[in-house]
Protein backbone atom coordinates (compact mmCIF):
# COMPACT_ATOMS: atom_id res chain seq x y z
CA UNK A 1 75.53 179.34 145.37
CA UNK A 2 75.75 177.58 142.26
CA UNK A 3 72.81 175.26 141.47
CA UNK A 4 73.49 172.40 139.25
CA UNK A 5 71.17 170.05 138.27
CA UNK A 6 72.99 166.50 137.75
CA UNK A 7 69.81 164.72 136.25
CA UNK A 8 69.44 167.51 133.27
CA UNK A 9 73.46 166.86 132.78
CA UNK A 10 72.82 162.86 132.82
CA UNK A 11 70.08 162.91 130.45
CA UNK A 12 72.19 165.15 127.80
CA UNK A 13 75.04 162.42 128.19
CA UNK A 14 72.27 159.83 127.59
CA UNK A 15 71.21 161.57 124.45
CA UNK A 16 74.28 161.71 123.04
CA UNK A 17 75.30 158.09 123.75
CA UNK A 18 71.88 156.81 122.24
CA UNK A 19 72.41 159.02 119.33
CA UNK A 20 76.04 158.02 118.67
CA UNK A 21 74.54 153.95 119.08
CA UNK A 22 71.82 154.71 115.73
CA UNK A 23 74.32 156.57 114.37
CA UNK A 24 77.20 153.77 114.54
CA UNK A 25 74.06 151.36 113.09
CA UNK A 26 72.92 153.43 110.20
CA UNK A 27 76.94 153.33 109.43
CA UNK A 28 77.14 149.95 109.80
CA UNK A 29 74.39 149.09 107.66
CA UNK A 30 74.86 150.82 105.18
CA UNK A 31 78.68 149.44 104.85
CA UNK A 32 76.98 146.02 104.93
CA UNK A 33 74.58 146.94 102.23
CA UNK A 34 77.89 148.45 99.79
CA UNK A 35 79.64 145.05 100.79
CA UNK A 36 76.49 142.85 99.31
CA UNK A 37 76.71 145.17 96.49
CA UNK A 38 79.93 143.74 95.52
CA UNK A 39 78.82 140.37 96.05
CA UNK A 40 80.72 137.54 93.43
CA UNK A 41 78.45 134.75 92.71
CA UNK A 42 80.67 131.14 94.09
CA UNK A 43 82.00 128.94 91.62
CA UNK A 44 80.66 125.83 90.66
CA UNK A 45 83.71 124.13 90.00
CA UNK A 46 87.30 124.55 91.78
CA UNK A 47 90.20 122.51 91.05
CA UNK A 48 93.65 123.40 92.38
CA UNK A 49 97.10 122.18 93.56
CA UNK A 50 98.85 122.71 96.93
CA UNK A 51 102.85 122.22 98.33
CA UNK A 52 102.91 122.21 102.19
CA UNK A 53 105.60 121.86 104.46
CA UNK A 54 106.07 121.48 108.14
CA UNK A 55 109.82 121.09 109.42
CA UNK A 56 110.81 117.30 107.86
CA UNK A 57 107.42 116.68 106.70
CA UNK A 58 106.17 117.43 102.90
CA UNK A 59 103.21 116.97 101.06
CA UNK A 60 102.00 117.78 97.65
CA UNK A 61 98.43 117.83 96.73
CA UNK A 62 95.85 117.99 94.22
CA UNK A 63 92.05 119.03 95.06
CA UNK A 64 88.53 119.31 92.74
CA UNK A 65 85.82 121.66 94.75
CA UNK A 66 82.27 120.56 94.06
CA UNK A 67 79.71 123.63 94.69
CA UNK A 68 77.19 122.24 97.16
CA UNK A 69 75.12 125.06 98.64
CA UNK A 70 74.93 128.41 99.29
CA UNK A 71 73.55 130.66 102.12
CA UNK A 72 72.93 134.33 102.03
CA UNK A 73 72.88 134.68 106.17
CA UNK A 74 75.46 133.22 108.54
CA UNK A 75 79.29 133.02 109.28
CA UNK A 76 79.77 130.53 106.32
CA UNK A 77 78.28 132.26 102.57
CA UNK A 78 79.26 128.53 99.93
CA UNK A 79 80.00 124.97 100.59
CA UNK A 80 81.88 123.28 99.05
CA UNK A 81 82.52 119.08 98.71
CA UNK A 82 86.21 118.25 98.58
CA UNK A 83 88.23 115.33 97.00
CA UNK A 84 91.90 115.34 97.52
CA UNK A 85 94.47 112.79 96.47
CA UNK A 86 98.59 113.32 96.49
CA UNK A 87 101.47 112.32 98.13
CA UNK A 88 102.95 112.55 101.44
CA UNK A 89 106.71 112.34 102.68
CA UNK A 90 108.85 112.45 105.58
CA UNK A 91 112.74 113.68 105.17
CA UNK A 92 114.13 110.38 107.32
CA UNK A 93 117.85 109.98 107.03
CA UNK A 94 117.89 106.89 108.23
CA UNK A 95 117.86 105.35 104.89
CA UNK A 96 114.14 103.34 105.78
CA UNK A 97 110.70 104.20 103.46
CA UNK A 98 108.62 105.02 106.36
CA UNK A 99 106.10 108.04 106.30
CA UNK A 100 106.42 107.93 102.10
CA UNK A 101 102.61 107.02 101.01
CA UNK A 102 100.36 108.52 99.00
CA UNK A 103 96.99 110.01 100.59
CA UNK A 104 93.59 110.85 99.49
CA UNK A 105 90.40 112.31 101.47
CA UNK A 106 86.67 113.51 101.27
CA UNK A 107 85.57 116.53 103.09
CA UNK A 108 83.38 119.75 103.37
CA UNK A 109 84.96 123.37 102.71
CA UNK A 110 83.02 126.49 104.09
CA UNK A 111 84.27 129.81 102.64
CA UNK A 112 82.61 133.18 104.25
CA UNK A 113 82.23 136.36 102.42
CA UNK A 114 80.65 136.83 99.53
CA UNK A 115 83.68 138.97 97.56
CA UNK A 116 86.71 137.33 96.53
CA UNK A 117 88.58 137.47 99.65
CA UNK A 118 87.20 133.99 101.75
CA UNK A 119 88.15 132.90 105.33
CA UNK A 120 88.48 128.92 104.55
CA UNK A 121 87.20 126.08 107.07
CA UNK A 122 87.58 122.39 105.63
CA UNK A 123 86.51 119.26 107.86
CA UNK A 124 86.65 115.92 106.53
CA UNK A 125 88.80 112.29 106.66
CA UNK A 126 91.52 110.49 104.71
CA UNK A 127 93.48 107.93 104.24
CA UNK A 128 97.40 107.51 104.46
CA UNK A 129 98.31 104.48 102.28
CA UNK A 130 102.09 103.68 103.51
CA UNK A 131 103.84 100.60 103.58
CA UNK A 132 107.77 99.80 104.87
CA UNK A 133 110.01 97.28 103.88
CA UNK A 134 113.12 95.90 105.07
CA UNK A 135 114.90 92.99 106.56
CA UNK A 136 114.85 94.12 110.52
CA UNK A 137 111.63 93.47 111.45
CA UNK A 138 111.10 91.21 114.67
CA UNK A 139 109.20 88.81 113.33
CA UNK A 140 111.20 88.38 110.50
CA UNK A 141 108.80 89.65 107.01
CA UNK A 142 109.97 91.97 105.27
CA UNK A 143 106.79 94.16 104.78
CA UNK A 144 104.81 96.00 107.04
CA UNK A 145 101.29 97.66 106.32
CA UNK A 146 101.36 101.43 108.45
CA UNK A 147 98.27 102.81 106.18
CA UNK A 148 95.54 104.81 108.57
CA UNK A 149 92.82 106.99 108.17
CA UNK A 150 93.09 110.29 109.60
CA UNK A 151 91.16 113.70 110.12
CA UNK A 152 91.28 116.32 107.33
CA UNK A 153 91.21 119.60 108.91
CA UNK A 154 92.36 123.05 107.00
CA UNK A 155 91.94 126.29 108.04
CA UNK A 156 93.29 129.59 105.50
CA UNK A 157 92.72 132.22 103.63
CA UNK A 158 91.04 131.69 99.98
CA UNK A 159 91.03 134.38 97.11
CA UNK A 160 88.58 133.29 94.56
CA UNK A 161 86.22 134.56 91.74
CA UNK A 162 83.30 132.78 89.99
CA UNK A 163 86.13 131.84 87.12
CA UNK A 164 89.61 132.44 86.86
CA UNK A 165 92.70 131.90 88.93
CA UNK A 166 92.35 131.09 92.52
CA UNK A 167 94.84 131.11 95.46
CA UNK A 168 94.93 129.75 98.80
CA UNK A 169 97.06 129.56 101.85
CA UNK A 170 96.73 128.32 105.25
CA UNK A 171 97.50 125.38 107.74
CA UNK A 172 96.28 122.03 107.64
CA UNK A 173 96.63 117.87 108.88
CA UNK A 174 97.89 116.73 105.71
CA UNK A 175 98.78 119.94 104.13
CA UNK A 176 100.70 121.31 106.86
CA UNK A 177 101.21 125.27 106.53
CA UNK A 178 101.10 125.18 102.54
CA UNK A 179 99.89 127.14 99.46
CA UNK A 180 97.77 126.65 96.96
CA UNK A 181 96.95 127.80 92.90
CA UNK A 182 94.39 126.81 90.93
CA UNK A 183 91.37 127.60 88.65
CA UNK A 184 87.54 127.94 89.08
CA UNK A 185 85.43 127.80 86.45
């Protein structure tokens, strides 16, 4: 009769799994340690341009980058404060002005890693100046104020060194899915 022992077999598969777990950590670590190696100190100073598009809507941009902290630990490695101003445009072929204004806004940018390749977060709020005229309004003036603030919000990918050229793509309210050039410096 064959005698087999299942806790001796368990405690081998145990061995092995807790084994393969420091083994996958001591990998892992020591990737992490190589990728700090390679670490690119931020740049101070950013300033760039950006098209975006989204179906009838276009928008054309340009943005300074203000270095504001850094952080060795956490999703998010710089900070940066933003200051956009451009233009913003709607294709309308109705022959009216509407949704032609120009826009500016104030923000935060977070860009993880601490290479040149950056995951790019910005939060922030704007303001649309835009202003229609004609001779069809209701109430019969021929101007009409449709300026509004509105949330800045971008999410894209950033590739950036501590100076020299710098490009960025992405989505974004305001920007709509655009790309970007620029220099930091």
């Amino acid at each position: 009769m064959l005698n087999y022992n299942f806790s001796t077999q368990h405690e081998r598969y145990m061995s092995k799994r807790i084994l393969s777990f420091f083994l996958f950590i001591l990998l892992l670590n020591q990737s992490l340690i190589a990728q700090e190696n390679t670490a690119i100190p931020p740049a101070k100073n950013v300033i760039h341009g950006s098209l975006g598009s989204f179906v009838l809507i276009n928008s054309a941009q340009l943005t300074y980058d203000r270095l504001i902290s850094t952080k060795p630990n956490g999703f998010f490695k710089s900070y940066y404060f933003t200051a956009k101003a451009g233009g913003h445009a709607s294709l309308d072929f109705t022959g009216s002005e509407s949704g032609v204004g120009v826009l500016s806004s104030i923000g935060v940018t977070g860009l993880t890693g601490a290479g040149k390749n950056h995951f790019e977060v910005g939060l922030g709020f704007g303001y649309f100046f835009d202003s229609v005229t004609g001779d069809d309004f209701v109430d019969g003036t021929d101007y009409y104020d449709e300026s509004q603030f509105y949330p800045q919000i971008s999410v894209g990918y950033r590739k950036q060194t501590a100076k020299g050229f710098m490009f960025r793509t992405g989505l974004g309210i305001s920007e709509w899915a655009y790309v970007g050039f620029g220099y930091s410096f």
